[in-house]
Every structure is written in structure tokens, then in C-alpha cells.
N, C-alpha and C. Protein backbone atom coordinates (compact mmCIF):
# COMPACT_ATOMS: atom_id res chain seq x y z
N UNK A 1 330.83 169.29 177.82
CA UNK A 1 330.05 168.17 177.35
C UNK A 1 329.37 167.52 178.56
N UNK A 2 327.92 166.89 178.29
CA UNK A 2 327.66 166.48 178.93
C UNK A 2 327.81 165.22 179.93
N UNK A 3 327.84 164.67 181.16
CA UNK A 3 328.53 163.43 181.40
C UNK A 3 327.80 162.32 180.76
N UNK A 4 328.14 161.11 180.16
CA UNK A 4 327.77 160.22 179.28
C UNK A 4 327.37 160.10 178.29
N UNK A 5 327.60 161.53 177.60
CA UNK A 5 326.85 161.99 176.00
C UNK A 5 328.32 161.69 175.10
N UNK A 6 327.96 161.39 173.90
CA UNK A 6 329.35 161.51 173.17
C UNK A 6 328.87 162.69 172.10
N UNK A 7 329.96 163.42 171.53
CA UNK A 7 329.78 164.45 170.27
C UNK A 7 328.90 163.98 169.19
N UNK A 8 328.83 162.94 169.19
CA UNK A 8 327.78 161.96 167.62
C UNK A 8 326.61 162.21 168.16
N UNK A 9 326.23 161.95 169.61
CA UNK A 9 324.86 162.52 170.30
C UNK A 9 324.23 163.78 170.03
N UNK A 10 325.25 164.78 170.33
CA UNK A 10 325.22 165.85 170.93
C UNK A 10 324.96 166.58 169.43
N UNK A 11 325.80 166.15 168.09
CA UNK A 11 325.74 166.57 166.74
C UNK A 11 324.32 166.13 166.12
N UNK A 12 324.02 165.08 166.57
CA UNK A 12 322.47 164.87 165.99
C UNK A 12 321.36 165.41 166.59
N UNK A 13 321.48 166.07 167.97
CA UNK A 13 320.60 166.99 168.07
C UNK A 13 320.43 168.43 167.83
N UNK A 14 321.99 168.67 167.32
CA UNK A 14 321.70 169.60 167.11
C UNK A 14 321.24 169.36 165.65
N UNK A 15 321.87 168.71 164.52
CA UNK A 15 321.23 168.76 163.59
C UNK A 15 319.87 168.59 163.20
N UNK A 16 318.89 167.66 164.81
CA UNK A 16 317.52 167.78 164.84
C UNK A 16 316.96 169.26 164.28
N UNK A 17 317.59 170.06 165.36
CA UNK A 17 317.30 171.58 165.98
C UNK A 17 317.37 172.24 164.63
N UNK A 18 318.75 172.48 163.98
CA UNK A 18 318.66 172.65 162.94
C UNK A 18 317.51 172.61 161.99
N UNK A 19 317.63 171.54 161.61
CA UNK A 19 316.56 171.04 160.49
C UNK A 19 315.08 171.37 161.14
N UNK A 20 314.52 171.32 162.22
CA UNK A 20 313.50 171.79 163.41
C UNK A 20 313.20 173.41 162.51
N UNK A 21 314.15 174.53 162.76
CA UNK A 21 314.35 175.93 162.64
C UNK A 21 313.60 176.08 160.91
N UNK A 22 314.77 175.41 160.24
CA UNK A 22 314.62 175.24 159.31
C UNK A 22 312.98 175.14 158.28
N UNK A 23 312.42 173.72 158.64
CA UNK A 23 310.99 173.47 158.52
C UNK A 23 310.24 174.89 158.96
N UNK A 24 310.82 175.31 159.89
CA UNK A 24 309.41 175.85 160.75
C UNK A 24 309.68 177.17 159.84
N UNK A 25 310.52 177.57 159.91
CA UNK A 25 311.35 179.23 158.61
C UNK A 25 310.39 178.88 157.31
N UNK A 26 310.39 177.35 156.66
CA UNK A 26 309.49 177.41 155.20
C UNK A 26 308.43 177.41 155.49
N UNK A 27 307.56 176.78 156.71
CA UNK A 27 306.47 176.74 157.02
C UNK A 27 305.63 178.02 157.22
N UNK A 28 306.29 179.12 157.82
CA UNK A 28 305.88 180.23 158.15
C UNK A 28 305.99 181.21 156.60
N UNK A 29 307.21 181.33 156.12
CA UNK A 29 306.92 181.73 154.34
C UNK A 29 305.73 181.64 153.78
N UNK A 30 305.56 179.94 153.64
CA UNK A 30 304.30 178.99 152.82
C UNK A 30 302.88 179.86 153.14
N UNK A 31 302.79 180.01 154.78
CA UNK A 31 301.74 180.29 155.37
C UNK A 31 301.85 182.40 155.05
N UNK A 32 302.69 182.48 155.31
CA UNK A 32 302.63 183.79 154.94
C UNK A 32 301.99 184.17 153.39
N UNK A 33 303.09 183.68 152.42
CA UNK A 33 302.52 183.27 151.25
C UNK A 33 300.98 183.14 150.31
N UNK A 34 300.18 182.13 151.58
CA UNK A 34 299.15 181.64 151.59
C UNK A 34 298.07 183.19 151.98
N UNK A 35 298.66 183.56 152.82
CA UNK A 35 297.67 184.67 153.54
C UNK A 35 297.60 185.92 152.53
N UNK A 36 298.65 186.24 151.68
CA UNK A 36 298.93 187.07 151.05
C UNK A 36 298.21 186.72 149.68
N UNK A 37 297.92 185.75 149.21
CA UNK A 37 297.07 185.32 148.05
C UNK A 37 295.55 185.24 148.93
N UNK A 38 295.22 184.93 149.69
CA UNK A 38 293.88 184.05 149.98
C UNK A 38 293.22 185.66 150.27
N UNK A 39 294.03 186.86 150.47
CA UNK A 39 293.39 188.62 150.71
C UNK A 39 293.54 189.01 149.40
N UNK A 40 294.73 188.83 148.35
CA UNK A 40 293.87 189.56 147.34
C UNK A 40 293.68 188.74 146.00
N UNK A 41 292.98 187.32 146.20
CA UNK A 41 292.01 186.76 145.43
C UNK A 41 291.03 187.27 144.80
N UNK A 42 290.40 188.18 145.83
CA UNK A 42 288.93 188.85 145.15
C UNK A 42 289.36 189.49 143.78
N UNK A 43 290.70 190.07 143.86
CA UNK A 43 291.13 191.42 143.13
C UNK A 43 292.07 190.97 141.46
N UNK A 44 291.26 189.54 141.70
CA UNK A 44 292.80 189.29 140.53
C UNK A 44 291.41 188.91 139.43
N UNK A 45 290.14 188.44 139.59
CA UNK A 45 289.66 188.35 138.44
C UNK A 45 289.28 189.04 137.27
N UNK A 46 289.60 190.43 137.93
CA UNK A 46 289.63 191.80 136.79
C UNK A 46 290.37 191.31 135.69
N UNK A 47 291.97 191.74 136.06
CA UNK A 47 293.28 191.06 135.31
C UNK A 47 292.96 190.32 134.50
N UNK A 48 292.66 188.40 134.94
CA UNK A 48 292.81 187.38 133.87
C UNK A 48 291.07 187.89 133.41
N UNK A 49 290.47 187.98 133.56
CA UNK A 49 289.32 188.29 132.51
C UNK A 49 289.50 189.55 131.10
N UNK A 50 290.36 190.46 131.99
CA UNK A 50 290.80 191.14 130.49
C UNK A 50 291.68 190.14 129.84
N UNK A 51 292.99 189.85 130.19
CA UNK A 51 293.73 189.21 129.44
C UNK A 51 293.08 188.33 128.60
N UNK A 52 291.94 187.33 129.34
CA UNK A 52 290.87 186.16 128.59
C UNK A 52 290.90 187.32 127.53
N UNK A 53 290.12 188.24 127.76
CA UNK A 53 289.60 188.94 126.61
C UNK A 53 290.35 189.12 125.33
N UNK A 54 291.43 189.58 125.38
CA UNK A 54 292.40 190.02 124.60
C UNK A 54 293.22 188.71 123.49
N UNK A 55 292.79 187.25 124.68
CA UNK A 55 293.39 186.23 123.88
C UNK A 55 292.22 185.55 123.12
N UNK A 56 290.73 185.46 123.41
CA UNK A 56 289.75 185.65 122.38
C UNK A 56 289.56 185.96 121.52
N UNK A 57 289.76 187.50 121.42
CA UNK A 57 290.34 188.04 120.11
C UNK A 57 291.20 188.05 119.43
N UNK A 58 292.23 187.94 119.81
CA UNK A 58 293.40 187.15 119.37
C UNK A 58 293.02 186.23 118.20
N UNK A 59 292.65 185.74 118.74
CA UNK A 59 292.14 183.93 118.23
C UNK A 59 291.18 184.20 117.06
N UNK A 60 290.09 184.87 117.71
CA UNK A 60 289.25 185.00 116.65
C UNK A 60 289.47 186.34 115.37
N UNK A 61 290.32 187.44 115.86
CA UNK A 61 290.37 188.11 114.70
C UNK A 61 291.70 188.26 114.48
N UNK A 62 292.54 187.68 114.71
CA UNK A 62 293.93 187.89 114.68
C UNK A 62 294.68 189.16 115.08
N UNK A 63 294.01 189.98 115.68
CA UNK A 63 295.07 191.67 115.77
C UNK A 63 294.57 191.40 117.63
N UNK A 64 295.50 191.84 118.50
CA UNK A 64 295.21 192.17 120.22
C UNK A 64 294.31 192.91 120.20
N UNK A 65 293.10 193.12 120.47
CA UNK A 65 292.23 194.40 120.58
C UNK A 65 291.28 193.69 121.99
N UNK A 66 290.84 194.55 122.48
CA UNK A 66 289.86 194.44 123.82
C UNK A 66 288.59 193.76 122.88
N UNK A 67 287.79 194.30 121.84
CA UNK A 67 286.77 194.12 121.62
C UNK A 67 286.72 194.65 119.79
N UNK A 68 285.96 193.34 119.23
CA UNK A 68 286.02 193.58 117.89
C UNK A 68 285.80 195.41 117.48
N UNK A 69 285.12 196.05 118.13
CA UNK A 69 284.61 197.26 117.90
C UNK A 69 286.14 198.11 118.51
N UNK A 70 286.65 198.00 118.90
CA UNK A 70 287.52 199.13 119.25
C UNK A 70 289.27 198.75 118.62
N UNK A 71 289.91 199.92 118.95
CA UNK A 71 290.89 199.80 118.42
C UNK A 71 292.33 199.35 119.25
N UNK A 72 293.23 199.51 118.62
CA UNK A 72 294.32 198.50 119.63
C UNK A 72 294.72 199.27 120.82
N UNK A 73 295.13 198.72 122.03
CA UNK A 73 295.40 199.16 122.86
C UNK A 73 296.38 198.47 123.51
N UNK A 74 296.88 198.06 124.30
CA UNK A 74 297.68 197.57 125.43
C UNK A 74 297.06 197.33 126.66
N UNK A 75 296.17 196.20 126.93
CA UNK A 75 295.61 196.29 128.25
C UNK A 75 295.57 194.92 129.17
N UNK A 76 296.27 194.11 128.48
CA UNK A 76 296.47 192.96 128.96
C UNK A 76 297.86 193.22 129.26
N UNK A 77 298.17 192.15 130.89
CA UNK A 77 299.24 192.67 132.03
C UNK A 77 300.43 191.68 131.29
N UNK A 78 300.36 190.29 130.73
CA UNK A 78 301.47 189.57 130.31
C UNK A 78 301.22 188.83 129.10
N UNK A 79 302.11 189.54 127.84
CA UNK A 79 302.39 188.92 126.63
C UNK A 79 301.88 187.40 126.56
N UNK A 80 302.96 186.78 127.10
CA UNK A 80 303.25 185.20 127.00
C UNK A 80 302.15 184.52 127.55
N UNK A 81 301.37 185.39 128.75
CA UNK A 81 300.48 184.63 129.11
C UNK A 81 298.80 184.90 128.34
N UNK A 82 298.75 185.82 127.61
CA UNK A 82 297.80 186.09 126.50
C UNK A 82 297.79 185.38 124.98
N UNK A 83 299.43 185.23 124.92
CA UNK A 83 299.61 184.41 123.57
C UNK A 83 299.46 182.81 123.81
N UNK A 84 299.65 182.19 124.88
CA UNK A 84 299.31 181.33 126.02
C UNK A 84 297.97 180.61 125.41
N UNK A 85 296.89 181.58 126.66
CA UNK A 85 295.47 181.47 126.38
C UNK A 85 295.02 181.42 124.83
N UNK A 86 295.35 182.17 123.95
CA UNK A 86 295.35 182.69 122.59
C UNK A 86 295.20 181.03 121.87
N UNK A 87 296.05 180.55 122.69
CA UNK A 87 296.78 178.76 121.57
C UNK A 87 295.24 177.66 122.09
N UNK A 88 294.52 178.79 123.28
CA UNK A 88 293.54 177.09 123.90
C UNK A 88 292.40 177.87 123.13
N UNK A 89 291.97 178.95 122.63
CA UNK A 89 291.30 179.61 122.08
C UNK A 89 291.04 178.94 120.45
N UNK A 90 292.53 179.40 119.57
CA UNK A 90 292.86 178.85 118.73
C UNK A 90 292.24 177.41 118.64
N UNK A 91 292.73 176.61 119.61
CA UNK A 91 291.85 175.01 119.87
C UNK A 91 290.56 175.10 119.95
N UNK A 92 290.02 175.60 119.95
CA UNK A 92 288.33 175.50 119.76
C UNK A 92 287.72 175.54 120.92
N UNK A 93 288.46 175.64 122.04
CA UNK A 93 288.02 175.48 123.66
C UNK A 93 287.40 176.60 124.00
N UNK A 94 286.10 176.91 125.28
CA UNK A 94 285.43 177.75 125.32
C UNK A 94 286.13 178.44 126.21
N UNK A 95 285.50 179.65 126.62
CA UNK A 95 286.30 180.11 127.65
C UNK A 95 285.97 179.37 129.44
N UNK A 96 285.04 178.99 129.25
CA UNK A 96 284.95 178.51 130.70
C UNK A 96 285.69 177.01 130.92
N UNK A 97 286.29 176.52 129.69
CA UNK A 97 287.32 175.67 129.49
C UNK A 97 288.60 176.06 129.78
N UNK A 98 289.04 177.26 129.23
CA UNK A 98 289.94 177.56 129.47
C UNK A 98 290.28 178.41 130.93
N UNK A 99 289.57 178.64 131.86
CA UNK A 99 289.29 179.12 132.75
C UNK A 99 289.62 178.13 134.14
């Protein structure tokens, strides 16, 4: 120990340090996180524009289909989030409302 330090000193810096490590560990995640969405942004409006699609129709003809003219398929990536959109559709909202 140091001369004139007591353990209550010596415990609150480290618990500074601690909590220091800590912050900086979520900070770097967050930012990692961040970097990993902000590269493939470009690539995600494919996705929710089909799904839009699928919950349009939904709405308006009642069966999942891509497009009044074709037949059923499976091409939207998440249920819940098509039956979701489907309910702001249902509401009378446009799509650039719901968007």
C-alpha cells in the first residue's frame, strides 16, 4: 500500500478503472455496431420494400401474394413483421406513411 493512502482510496480507484474499462468495452460494441449497420444500409431497402409489398396486399386482397397478378409465394423475410405493416395498411395509411 501506498504511504498515506487508505484501502477506501485505493478501492475507489480502482472501481473508477473498473467502471473506466467497462464504458469504454460498450462504447466500442455501440460503435462497432454502428459501423456494421451504417455499410450495409444501402442493402436493406430491397428486404422491407418486398415485405411493404406483401403487407399491401395483404391488406388489400386478403391472401400474401407479391402482386395481385401472381400467385402465392413466400418472399417476405418476417411473418410478424408483414402482419405488422399489414395492420397500418389495413388503417388506411399510405405507404410512404408507413415507411
Amino acid at each position: 500500500m501506498l504511504p498515506g493512502s487508505s484501502s477506501l482510496t485505493r478501492n475507489k480507484y480502482i472501481s473508477f478503472i473498473s467502471n473506466y474499462y467497462q464504458q469504454a468495452l460498450v462504447l466500442m460494441i455501440l460503435l462497432g455496431l454502428f459501423s456494421l449497420i451504417w455499410r450495409s444500409w444501402p442493402y436493406t431497402w430491397d428486404d422491407s420494400g418486398i415485405t411493404l409489398a406483401f403487407s399491401r396486399n395483404f391488406a388489400r386482397f386478403g391472401d400474401i401474394i407479391p402482386t395481385e397478378l401472381t400467385g402465392r409465394v413466400e418472399g417476405y423475410s418476417s411473418f410478424l413483421w408483414m402482419i405488422m405493416h399489414s395492420g397500418y395498411f389495413f388503417a388506411g395509411l399510405s405507404q410512404n406513411s408507413v415507411l
